[in-house]
Structures are given as C-alpha cells and as structure tokens.
C-alpha atoms as a PDB file:
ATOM      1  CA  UNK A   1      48.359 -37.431  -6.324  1.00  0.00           C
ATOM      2  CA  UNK A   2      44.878 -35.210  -5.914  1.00  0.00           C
ATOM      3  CA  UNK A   3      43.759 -34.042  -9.087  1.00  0.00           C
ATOM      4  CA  UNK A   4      40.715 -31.800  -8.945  1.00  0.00           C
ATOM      5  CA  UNK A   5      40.250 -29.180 -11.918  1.00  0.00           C
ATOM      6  CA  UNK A   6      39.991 -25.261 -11.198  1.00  0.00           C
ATOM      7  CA  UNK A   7      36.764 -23.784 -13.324  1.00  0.00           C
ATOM      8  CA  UNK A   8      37.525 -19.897 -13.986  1.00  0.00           C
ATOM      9  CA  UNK A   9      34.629 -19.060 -11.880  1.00  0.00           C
ATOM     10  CA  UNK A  10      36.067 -20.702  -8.600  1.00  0.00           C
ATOM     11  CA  UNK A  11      38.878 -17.465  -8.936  1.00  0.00           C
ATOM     12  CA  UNK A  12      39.038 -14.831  -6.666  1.00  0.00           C
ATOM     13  CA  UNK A  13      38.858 -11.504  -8.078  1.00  0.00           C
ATOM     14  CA  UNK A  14      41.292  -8.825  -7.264  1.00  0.00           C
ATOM     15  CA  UNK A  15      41.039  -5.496  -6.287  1.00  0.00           C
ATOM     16  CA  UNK A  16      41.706  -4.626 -10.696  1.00  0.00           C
ATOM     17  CA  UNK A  17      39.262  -6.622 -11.469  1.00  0.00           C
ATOM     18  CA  UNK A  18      36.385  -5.240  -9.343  1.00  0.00           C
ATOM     19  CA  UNK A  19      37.883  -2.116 -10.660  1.00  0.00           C
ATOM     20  CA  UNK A  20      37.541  -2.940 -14.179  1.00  0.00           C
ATOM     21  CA  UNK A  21      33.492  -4.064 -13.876  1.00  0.00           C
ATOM     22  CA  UNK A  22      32.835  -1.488 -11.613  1.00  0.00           C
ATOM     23  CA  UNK A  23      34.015   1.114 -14.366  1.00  0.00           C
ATOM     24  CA  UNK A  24      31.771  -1.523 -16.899  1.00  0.00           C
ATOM     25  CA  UNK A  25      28.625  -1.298 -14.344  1.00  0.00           C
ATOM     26  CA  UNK A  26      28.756   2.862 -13.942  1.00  0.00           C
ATOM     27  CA  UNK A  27      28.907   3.151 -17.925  1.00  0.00           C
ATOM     28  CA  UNK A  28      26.253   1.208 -18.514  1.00  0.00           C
ATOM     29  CA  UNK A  29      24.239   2.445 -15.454  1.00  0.00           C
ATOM     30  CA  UNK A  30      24.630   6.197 -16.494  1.00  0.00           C
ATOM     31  CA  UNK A  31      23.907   5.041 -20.272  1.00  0.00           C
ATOM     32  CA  UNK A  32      20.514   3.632 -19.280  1.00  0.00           C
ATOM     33  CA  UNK A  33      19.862   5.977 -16.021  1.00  0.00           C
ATOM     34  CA  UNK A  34      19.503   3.753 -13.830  1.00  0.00           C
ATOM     35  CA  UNK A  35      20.383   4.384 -10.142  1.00  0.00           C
ATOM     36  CA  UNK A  36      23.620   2.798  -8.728  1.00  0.00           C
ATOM     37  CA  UNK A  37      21.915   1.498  -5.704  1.00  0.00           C
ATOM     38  CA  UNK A  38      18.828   0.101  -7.464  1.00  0.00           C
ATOM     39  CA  UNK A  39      18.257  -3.718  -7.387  1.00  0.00           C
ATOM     40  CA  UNK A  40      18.621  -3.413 -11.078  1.00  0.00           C
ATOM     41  CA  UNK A  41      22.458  -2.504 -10.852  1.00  0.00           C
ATOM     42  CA  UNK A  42      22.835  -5.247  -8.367  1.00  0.00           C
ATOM     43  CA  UNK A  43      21.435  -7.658 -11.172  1.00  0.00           C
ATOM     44  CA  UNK A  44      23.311  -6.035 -13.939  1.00  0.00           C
ATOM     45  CA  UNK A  45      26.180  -6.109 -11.925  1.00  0.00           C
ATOM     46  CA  UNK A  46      25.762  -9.931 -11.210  1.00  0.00           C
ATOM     47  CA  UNK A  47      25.554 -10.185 -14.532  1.00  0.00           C
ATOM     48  CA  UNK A  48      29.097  -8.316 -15.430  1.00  0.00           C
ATOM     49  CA  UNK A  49      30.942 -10.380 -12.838  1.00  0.00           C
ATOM     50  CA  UNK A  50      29.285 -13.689 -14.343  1.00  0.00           C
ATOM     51  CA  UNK A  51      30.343 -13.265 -17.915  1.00  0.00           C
ATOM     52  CA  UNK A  52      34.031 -11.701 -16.154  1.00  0.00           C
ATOM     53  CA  UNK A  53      34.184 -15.384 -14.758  1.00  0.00           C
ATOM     54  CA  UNK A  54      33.227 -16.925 -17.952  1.00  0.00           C
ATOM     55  CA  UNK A  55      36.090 -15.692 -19.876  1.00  0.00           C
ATOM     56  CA  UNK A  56      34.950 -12.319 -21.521  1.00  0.00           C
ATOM     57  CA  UNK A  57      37.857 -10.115 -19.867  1.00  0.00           C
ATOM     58  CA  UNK A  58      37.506  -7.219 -23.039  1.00  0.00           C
ATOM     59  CA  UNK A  59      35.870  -3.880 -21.603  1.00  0.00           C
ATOM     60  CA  UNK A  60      34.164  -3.366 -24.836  1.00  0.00           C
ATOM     61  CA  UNK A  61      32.829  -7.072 -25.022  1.00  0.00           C
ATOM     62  CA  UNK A  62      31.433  -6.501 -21.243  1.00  0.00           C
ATOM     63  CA  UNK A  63      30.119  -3.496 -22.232  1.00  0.00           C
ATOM     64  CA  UNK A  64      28.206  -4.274 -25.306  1.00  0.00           C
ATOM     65  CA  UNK A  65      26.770  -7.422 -23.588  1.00  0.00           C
ATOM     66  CA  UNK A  66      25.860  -5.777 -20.365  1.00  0.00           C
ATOM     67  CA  UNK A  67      24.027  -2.961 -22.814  1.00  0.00           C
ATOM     68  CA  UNK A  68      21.986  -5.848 -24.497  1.00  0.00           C
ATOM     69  CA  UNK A  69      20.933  -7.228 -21.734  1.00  0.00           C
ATOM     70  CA  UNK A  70      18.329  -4.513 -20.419  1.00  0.00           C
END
C-alpha cells in the first residue's frame, strides 16, 4: 500500500472559501485604503490564503492577522 501524507496546504479551495478571504481581503483593503488592484492587495491577499491553508479558518482570526500585518 502507498502511503503519502496530505499537508492542508496541498487542498484545493472551493468556490466558499475564495468567498470567505475575498470578503477578509476587501475589509481589510477598505480599512487601510488601499486599492483592490494594487500589488499590495495581491500580497495581502497571498498572505490571507497562506494562513487559510495553515489552519486559521476564523474570519475574525484572518482578519486581525491580515490587519497586523501592514
């Protein structure tokens, strides 16, 4: 038998989930003006998806974190 182990970031995300962080990413862009097209959403964004994979799935949690990090 093949055993190989699954890391949480090897998931897809699903159509919810992008929902979810998207809703994260336009809070946090309109908190801290900053454009939705800017290379600094792209990062921030990055940056919501990465800690999404990593097991922080609370809206609040994403938010807070995604606020400290500018």
């Amino acid at each position: 038998m093949l055993e190989t182990s699954i890391h949480p970031q090897d998931l897809p995300l699903f159509s919810d989930d992008l929902d979810r962080l998207e809703k994260v990413l336009d809070a946090v862009c309109e908190d801290r003006g900053i454009n939705f097209r800017s290379s600094e959403a792209e990062r921030l964004g990055a940056l919501i998806i990465q800690l999404y994979r990593h097991g922080v799935k609370e809206d609040a949690k994403l938010l807070a974190l995604a606020r400290a990090y500018l």
